[in-house]
PDB file of N, CA and C in Angstrom:
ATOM      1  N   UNK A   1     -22.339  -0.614   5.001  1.00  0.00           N
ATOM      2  CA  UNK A   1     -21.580  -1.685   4.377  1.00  0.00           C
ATOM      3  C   UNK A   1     -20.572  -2.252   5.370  1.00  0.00           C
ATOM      4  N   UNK A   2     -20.586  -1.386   6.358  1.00  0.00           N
ATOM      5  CA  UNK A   2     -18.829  -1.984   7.164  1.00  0.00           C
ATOM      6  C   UNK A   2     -19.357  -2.307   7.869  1.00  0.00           C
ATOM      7  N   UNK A   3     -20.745  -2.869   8.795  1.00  0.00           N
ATOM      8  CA  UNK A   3     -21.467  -3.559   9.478  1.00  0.00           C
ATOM      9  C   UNK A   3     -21.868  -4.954   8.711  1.00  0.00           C
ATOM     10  N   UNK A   4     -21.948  -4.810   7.658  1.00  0.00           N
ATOM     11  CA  UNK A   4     -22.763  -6.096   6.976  1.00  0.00           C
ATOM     12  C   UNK A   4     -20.821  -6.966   6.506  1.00  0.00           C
ATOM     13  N   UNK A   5     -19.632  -5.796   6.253  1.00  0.00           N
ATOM     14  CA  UNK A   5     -18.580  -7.033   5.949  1.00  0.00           C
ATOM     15  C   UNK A   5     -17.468  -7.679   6.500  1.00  0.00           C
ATOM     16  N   UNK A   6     -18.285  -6.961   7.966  1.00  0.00           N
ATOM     17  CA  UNK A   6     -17.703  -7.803   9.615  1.00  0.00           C
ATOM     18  C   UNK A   6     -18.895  -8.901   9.735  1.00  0.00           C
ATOM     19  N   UNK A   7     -19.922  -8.658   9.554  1.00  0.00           N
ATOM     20  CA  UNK A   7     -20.723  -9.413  10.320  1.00  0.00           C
ATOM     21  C   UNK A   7     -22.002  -9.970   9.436  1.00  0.00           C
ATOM     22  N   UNK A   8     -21.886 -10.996   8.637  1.00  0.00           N
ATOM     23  CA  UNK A   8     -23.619 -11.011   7.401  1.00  0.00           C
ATOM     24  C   UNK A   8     -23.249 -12.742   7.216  1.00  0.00           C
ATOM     25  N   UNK A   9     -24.486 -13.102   6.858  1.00  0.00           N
ATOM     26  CA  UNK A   9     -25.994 -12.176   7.032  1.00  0.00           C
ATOM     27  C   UNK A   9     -26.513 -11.326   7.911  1.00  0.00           C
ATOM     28  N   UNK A  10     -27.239  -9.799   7.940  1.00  0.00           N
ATOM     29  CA  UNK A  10     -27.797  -9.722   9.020  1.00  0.00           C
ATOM     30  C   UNK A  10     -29.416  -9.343   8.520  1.00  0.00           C
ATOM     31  N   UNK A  11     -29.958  -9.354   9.277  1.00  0.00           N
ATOM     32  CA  UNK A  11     -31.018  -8.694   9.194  1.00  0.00           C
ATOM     33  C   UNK A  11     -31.618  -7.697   9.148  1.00  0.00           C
ATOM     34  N   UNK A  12     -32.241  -6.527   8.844  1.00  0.00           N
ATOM     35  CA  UNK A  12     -32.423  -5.062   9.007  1.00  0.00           C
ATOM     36  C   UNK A  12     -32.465  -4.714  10.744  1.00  0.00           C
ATOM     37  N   UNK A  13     -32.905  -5.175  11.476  1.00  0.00           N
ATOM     38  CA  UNK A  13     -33.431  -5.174  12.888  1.00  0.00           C
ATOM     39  C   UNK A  13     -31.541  -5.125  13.722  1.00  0.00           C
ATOM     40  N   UNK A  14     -31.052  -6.217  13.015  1.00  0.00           N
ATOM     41  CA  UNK A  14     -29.477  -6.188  13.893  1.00  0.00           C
ATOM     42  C   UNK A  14     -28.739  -5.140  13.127  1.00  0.00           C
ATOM     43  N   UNK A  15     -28.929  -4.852  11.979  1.00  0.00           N
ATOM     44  CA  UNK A  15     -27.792  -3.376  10.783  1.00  0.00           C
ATOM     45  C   UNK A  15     -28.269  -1.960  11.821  1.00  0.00           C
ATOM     46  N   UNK A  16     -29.703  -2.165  11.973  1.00  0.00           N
ATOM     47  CA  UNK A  16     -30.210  -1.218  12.671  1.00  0.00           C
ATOM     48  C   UNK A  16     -29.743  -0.628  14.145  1.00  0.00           C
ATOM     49  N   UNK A  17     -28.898  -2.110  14.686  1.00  0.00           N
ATOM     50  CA  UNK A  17     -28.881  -2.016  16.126  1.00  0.00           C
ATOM     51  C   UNK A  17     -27.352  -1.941  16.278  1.00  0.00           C
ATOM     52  N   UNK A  18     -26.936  -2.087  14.877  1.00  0.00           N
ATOM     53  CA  UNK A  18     -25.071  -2.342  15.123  1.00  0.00           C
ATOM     54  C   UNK A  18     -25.016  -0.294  15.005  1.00  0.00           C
ATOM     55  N   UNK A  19     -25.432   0.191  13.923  1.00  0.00           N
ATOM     56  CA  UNK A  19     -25.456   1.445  13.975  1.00  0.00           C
ATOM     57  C   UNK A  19     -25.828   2.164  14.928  1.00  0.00           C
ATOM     58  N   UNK A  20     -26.703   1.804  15.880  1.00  0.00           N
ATOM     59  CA  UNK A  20     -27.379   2.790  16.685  1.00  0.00           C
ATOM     60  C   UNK A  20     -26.132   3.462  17.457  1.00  0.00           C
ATOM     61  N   UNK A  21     -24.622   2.812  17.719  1.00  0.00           N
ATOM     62  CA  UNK A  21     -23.648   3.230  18.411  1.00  0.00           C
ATOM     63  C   UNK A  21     -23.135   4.642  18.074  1.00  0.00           C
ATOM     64  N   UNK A  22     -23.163   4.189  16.439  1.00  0.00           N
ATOM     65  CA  UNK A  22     -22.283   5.285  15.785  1.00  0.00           C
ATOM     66  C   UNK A  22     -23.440   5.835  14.746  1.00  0.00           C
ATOM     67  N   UNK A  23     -24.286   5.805  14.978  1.00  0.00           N
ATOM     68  CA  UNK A  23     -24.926   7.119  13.901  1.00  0.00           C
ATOM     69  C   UNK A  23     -26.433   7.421  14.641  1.00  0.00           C
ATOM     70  N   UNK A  24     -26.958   8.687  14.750  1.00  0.00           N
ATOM     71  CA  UNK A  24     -27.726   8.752  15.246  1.00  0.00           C
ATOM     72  C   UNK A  24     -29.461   8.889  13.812  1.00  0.00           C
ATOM     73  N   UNK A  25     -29.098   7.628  13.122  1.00  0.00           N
ATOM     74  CA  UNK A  25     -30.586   7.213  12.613  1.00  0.00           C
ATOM     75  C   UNK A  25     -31.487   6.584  12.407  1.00  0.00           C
ATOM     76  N   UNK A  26     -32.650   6.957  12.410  1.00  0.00           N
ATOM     77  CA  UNK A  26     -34.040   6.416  12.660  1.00  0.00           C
ATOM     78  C   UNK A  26     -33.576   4.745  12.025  1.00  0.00           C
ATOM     79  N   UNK A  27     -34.533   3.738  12.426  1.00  0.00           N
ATOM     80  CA  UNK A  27     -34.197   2.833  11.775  1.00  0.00           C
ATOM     81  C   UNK A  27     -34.859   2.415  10.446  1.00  0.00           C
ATOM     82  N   UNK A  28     -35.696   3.888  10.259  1.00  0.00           N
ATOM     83  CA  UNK A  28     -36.499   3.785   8.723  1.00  0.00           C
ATOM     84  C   UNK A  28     -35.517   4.222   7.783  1.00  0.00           C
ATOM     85  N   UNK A  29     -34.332   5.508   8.312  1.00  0.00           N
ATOM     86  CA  UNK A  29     -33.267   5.845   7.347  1.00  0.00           C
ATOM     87  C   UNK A  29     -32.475   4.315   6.994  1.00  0.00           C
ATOM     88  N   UNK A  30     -32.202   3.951   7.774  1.00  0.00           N
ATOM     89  CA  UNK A  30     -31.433   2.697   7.868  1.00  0.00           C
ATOM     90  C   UNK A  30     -31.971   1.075   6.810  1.00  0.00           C
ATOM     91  N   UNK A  31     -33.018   1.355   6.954  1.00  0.00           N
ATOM     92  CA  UNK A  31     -33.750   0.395   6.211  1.00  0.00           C
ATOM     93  C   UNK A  31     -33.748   1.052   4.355  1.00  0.00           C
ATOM     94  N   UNK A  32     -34.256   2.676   4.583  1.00  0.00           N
ATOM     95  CA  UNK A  32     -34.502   2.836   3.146  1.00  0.00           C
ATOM     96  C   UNK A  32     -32.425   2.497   2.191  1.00  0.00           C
ATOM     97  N   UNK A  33     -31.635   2.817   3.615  1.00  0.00           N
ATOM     98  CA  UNK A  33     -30.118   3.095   2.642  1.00  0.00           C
ATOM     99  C   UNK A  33     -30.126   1.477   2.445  1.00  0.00           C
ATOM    100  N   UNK A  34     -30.688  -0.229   2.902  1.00  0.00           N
ATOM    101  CA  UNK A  34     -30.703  -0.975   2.886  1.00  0.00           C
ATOM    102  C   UNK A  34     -31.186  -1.518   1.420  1.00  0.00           C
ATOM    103  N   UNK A  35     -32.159  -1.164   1.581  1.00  0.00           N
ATOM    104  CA  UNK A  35     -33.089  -1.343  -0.046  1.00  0.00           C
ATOM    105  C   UNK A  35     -31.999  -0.171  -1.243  1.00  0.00           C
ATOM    106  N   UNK A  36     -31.744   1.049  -0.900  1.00  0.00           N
ATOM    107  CA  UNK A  36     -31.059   1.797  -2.227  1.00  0.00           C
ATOM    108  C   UNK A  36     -29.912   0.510  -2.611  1.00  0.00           C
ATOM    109  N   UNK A  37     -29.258  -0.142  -1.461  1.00  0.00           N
ATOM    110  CA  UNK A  37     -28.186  -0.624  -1.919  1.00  0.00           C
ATOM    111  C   UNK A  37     -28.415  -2.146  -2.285  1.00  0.00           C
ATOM    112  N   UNK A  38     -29.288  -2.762  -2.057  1.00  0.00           N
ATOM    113  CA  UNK A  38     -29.697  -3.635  -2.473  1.00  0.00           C
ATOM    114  C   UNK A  38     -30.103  -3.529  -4.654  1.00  0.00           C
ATOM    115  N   UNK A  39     -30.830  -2.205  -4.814  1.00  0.00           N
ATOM    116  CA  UNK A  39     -30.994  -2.012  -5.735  1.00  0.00           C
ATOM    117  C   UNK A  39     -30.184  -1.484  -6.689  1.00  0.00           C
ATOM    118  N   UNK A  40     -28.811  -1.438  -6.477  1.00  0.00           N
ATOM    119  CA  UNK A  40     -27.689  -0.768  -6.539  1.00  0.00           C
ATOM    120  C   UNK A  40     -26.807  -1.835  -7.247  1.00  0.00           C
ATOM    121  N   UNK A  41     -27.201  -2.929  -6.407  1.00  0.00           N
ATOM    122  CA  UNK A  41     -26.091  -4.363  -6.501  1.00  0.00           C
ATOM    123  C   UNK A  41     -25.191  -4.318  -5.610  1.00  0.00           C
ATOM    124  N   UNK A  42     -25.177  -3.734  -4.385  1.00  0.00           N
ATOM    125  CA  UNK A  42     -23.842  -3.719  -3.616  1.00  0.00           C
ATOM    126  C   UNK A  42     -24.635  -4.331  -2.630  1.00  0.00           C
ATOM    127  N   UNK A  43     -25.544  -5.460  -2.128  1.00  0.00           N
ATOM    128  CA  UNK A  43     -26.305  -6.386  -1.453  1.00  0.00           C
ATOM    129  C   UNK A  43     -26.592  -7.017  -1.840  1.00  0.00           C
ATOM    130  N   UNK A  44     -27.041  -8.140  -1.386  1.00  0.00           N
ATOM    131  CA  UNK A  44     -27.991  -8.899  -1.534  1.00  0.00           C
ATOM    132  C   UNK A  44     -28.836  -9.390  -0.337  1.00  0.00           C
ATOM    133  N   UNK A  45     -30.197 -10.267  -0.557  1.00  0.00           N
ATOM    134  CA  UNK A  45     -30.839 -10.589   0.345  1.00  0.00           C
ATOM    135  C   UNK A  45     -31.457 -12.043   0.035  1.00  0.00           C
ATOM    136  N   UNK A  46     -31.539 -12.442   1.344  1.00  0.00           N
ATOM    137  CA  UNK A  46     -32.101 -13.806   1.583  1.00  0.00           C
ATOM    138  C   UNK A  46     -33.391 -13.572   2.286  1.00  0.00           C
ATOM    139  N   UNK A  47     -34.842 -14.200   2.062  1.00  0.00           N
ATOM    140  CA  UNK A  47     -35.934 -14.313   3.002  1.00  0.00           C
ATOM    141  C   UNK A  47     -36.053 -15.529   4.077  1.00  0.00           C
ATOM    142  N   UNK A  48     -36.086 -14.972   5.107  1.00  0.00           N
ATOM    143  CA  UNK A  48     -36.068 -15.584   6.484  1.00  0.00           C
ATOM    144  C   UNK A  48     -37.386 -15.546   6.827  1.00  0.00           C
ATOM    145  N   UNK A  49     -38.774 -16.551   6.252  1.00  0.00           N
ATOM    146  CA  UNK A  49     -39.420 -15.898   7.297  1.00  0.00           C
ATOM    147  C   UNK A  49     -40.139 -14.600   6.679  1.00  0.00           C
ATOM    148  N   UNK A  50     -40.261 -13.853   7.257  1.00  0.00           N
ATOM    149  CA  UNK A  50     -41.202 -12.273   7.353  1.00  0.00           C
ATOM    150  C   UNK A  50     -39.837 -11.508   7.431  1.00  0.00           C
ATOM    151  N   UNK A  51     -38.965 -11.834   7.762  1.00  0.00           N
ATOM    152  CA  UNK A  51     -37.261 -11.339   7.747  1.00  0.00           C
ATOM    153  C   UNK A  51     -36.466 -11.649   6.477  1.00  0.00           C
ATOM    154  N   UNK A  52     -35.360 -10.526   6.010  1.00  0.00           N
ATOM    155  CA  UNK A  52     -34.473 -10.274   4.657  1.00  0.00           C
ATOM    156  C   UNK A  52     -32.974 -10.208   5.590  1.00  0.00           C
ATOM    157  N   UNK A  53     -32.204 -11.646   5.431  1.00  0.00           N
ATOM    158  CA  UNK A  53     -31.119 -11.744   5.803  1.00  0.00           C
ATOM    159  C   UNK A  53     -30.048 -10.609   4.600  1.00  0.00           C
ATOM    160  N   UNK A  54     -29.008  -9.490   4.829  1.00  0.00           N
ATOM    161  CA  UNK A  54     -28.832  -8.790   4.009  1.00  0.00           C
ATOM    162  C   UNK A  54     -27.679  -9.200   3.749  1.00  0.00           C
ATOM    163  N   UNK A  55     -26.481 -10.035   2.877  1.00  0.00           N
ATOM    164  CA  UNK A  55     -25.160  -9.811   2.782  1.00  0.00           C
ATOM    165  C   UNK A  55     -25.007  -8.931   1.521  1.00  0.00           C
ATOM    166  N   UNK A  56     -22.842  -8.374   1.385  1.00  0.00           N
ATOM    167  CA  UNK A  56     -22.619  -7.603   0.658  1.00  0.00           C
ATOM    168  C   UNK A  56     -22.299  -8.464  -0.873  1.00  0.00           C
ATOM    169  N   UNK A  57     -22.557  -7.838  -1.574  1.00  0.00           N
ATOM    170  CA  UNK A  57     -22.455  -8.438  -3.354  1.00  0.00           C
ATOM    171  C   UNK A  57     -20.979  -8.302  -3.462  1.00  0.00           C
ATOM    172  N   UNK A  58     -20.437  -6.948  -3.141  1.00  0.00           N
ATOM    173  CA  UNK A  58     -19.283  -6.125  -3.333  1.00  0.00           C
ATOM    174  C   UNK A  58     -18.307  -6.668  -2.399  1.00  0.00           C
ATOM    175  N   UNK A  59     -17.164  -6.313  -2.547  1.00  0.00           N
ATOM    176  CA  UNK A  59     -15.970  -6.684  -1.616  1.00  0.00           C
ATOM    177  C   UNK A  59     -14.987  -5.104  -1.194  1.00  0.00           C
ATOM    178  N   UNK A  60     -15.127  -5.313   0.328  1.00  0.00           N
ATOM    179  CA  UNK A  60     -14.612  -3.759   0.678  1.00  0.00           C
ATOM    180  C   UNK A  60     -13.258  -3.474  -0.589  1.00  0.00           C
ATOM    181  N   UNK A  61     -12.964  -4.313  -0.739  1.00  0.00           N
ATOM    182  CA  UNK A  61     -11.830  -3.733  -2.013  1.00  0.00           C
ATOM    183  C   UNK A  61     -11.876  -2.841  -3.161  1.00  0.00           C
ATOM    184  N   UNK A  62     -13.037  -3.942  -3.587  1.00  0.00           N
ATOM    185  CA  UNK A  62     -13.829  -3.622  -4.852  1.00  0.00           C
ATOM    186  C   UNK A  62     -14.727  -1.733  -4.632  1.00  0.00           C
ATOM    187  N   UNK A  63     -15.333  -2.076  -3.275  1.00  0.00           N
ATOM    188  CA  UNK A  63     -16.202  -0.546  -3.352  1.00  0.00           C
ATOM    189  C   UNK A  63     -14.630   0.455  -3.176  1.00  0.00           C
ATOM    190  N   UNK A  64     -13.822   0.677  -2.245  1.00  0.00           N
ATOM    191  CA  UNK A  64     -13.025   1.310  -1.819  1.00  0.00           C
ATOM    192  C   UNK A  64     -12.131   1.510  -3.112  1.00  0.00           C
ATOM    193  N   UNK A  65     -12.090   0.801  -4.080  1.00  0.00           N
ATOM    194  CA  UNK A  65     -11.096   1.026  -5.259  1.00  0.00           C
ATOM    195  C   UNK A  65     -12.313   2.149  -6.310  1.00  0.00           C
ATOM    196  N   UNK A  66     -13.203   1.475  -6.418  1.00  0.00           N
ATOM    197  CA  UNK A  66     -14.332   2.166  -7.074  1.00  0.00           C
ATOM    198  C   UNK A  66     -14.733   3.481  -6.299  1.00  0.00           C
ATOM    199  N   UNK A  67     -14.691   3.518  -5.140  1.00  0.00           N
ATOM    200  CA  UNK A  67     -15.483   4.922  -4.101  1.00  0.00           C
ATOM    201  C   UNK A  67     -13.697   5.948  -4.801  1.00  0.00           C
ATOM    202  N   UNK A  68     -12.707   5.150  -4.864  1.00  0.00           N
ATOM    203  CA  UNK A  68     -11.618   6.411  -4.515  1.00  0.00           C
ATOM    204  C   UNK A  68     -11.556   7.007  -5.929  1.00  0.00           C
ATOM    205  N   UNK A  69     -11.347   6.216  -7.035  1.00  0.00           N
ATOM    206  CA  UNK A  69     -11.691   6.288  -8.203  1.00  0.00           C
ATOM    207  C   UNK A  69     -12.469   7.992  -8.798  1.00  0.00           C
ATOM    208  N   UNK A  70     -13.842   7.312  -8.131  1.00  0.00           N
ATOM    209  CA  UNK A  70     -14.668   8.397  -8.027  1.00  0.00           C
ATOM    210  C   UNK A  70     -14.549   9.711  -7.292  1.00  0.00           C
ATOM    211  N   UNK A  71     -14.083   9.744  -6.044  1.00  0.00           N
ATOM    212  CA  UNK A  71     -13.725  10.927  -5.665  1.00  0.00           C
ATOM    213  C   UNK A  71     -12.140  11.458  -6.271  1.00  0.00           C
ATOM    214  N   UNK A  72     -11.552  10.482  -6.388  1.00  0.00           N
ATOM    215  CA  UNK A  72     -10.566  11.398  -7.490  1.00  0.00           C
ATOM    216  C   UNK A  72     -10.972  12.134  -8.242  1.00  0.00           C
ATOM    217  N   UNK A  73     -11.688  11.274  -9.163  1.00  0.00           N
ATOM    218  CA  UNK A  73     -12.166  12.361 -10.558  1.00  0.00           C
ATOM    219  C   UNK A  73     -12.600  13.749  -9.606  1.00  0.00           C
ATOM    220  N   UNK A  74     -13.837  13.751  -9.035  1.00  0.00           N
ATOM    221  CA  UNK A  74     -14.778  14.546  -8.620  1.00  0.00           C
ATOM    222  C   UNK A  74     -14.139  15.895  -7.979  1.00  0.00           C
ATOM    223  N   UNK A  75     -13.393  15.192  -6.953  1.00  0.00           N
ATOM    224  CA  UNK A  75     -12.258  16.335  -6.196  1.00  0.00           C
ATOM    225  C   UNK A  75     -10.872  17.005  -6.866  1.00  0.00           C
ATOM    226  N   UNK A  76     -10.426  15.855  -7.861  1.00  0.00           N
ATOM    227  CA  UNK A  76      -9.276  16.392  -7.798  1.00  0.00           C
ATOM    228  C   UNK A  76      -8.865  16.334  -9.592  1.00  0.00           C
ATOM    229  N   UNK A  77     -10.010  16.322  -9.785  1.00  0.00           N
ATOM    230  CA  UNK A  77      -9.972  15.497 -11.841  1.00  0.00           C
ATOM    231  C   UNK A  77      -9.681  15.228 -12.356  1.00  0.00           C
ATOM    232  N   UNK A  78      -8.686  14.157 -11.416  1.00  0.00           N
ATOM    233  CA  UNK A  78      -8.896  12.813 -11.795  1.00  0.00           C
ATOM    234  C   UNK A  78      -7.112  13.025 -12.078  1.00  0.00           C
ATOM    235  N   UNK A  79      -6.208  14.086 -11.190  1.00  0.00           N
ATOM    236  CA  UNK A  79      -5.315  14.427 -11.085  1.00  0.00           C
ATOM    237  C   UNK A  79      -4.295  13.662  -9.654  1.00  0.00           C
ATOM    238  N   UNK A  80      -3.906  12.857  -9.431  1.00  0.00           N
ATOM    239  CA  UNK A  80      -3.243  11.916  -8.589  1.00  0.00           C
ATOM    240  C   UNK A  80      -2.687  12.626  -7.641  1.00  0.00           C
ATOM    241  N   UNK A  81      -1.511  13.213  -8.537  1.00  0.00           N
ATOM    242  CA  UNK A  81      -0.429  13.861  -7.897  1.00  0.00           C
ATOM    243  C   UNK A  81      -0.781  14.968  -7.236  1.00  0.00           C
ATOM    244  N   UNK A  82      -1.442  15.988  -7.382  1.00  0.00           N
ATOM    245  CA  UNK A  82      -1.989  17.196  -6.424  1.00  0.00           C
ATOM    246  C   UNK A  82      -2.796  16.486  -4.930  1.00  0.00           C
ATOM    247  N   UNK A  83      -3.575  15.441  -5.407  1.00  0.00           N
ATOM    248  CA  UNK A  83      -4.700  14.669  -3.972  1.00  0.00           C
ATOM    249  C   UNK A  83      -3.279  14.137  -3.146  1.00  0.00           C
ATOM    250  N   UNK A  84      -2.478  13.529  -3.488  1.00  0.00           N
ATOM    251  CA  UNK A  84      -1.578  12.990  -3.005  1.00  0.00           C
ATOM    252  C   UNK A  84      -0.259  13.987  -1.893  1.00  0.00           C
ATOM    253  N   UNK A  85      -0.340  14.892  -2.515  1.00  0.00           N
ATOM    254  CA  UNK A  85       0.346  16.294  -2.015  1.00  0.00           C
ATOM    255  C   UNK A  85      -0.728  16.459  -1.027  1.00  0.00           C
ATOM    256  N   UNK A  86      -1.829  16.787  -1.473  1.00  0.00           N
ATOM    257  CA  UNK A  86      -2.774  17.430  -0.578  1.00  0.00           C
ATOM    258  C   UNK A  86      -2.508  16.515   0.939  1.00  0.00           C
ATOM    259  N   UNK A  87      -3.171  15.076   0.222  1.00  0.00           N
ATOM    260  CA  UNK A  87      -3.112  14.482   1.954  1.00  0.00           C
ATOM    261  C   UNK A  87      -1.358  14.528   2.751  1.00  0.00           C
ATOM    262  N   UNK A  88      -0.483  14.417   2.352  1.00  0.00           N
ATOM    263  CA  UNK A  88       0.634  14.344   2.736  1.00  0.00           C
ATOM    264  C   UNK A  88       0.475  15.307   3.472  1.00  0.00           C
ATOM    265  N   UNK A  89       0.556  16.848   2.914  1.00  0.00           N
ATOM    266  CA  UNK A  89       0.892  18.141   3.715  1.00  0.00           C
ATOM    267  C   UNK A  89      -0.396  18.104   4.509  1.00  0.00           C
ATOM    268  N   UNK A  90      -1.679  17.931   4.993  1.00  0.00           N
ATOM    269  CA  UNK A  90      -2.474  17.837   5.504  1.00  0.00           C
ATOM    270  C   UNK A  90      -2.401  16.891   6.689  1.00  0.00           C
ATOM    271  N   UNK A  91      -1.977  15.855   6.670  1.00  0.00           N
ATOM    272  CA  UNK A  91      -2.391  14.403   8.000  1.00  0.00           C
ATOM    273  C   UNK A  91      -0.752  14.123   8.316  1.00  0.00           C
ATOM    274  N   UNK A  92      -0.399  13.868   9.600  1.00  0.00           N
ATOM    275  CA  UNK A  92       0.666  13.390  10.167  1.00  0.00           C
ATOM    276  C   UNK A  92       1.071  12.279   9.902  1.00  0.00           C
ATOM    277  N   UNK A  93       1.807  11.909   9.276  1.00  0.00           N
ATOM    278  CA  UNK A  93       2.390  10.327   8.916  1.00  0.00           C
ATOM    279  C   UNK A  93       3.466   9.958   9.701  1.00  0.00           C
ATOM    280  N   UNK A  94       3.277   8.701  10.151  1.00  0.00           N
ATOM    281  CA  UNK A  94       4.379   7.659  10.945  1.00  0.00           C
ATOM    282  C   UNK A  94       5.507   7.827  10.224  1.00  0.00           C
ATOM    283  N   UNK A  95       6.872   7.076  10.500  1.00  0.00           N
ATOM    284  CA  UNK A  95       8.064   7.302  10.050  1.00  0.00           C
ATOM    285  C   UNK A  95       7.683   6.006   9.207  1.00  0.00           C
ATOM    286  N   UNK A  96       7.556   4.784   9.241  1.00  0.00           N
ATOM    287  CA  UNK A  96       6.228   4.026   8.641  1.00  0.00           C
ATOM    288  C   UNK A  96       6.255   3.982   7.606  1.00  0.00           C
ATOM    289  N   UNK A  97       4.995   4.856   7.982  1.00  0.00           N
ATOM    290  CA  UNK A  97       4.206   5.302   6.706  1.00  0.00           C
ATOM    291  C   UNK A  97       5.055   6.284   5.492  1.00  0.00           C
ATOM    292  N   UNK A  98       5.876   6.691   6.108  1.00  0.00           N
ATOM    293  CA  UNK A  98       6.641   8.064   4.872  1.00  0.00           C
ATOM    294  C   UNK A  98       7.814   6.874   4.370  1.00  0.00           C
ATOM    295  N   UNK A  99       8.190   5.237   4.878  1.00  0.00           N
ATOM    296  CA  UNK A  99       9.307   4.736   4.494  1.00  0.00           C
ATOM    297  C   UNK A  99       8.515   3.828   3.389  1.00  0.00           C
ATOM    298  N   UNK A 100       6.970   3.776   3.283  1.00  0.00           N
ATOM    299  CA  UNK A 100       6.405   2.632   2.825  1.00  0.00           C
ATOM    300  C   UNK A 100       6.122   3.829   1.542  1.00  0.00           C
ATOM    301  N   UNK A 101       5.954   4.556   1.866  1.00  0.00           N
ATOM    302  CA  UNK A 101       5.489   5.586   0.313  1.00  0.00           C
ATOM    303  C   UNK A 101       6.768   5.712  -0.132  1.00  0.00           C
ATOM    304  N   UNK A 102       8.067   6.383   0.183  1.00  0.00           N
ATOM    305  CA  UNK A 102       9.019   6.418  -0.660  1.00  0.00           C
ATOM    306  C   UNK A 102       9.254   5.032  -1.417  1.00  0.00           C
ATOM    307  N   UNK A 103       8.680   3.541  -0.711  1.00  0.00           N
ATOM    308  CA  UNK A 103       9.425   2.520  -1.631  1.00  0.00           C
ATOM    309  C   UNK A 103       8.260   2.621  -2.903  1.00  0.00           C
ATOM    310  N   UNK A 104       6.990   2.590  -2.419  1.00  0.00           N
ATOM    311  CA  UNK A 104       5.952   2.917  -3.744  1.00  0.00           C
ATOM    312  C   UNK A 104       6.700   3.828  -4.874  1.00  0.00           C
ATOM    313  N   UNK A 105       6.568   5.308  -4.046  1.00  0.00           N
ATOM    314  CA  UNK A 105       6.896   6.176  -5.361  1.00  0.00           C
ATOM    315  C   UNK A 105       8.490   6.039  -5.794  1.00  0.00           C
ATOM    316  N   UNK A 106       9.227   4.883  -5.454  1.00  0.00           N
ATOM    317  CA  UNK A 106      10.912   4.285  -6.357  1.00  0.00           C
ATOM    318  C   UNK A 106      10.142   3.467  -7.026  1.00  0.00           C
ATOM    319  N   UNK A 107       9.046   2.293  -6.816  1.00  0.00           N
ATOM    320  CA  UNK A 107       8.884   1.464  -7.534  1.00  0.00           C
ATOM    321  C   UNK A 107       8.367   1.974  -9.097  1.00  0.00           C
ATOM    322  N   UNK A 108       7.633   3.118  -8.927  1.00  0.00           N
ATOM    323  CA  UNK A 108       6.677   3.766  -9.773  1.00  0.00           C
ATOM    324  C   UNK A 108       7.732   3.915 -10.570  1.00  0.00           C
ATOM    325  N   UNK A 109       8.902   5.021 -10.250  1.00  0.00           N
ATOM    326  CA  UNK A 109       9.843   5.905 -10.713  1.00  0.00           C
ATOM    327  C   UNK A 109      10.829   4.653 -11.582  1.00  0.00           C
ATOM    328  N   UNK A 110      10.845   3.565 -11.440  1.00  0.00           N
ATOM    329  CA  UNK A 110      11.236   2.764 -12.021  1.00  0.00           C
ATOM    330  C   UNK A 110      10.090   2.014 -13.372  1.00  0.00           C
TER     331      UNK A 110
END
């Protein structure tokens, strides 16, 4: 998806060739995760030809609000405040980043 919502239409042949950097798979894996997501609704396709130009249906917002959603429930059930602890004490945060969460969690607290 993060190849096709830098760069779409593409074609299976260029999704195939943007990945080859960062993942080491066949370009038949690549094609079948093309079609699951097509059938999914998170694609669509245009015919080019003997060629399927592929753009995304979805908006990185939209999946990323829906993907976190889901792994909340799954990981943490669907419990905020423990995932939220978790990543804090886990990953190094900028001075930043710890001034932009305290104004969140005042806004909340209000």
């Amino acid at each position: 998806m993060q190849v096709l919502w830098e760069r779409s239409p593409l074609a299976a042949n260029d999704v195939v060739d943007a990945l080859a950097a960062q993942r080491d798979w066949s370009p038949r894996t690549v094609k079948t995760m093309l079609n699951r997501l097509v059938k999914k609704g998170a694609l669509g396709f245009e015919a080019q030809g003997k060629r399927y130009l592929y753009k995304p249906k979805v908006s990185r917002e939209a999946c990323v609000r829906r993907e976190g959603r889901s792994f909340l429930s799954r990981v943490f059930g669907g419990a905020l405040g423990p995932m939220l602890v978790h990543f804090v004490n886990e990953h190094p945060l900028r001075p930043d980043e710890i001034a932009e969460l305290k104004k969140m969690l005042e806004r909340k607290e209000r």
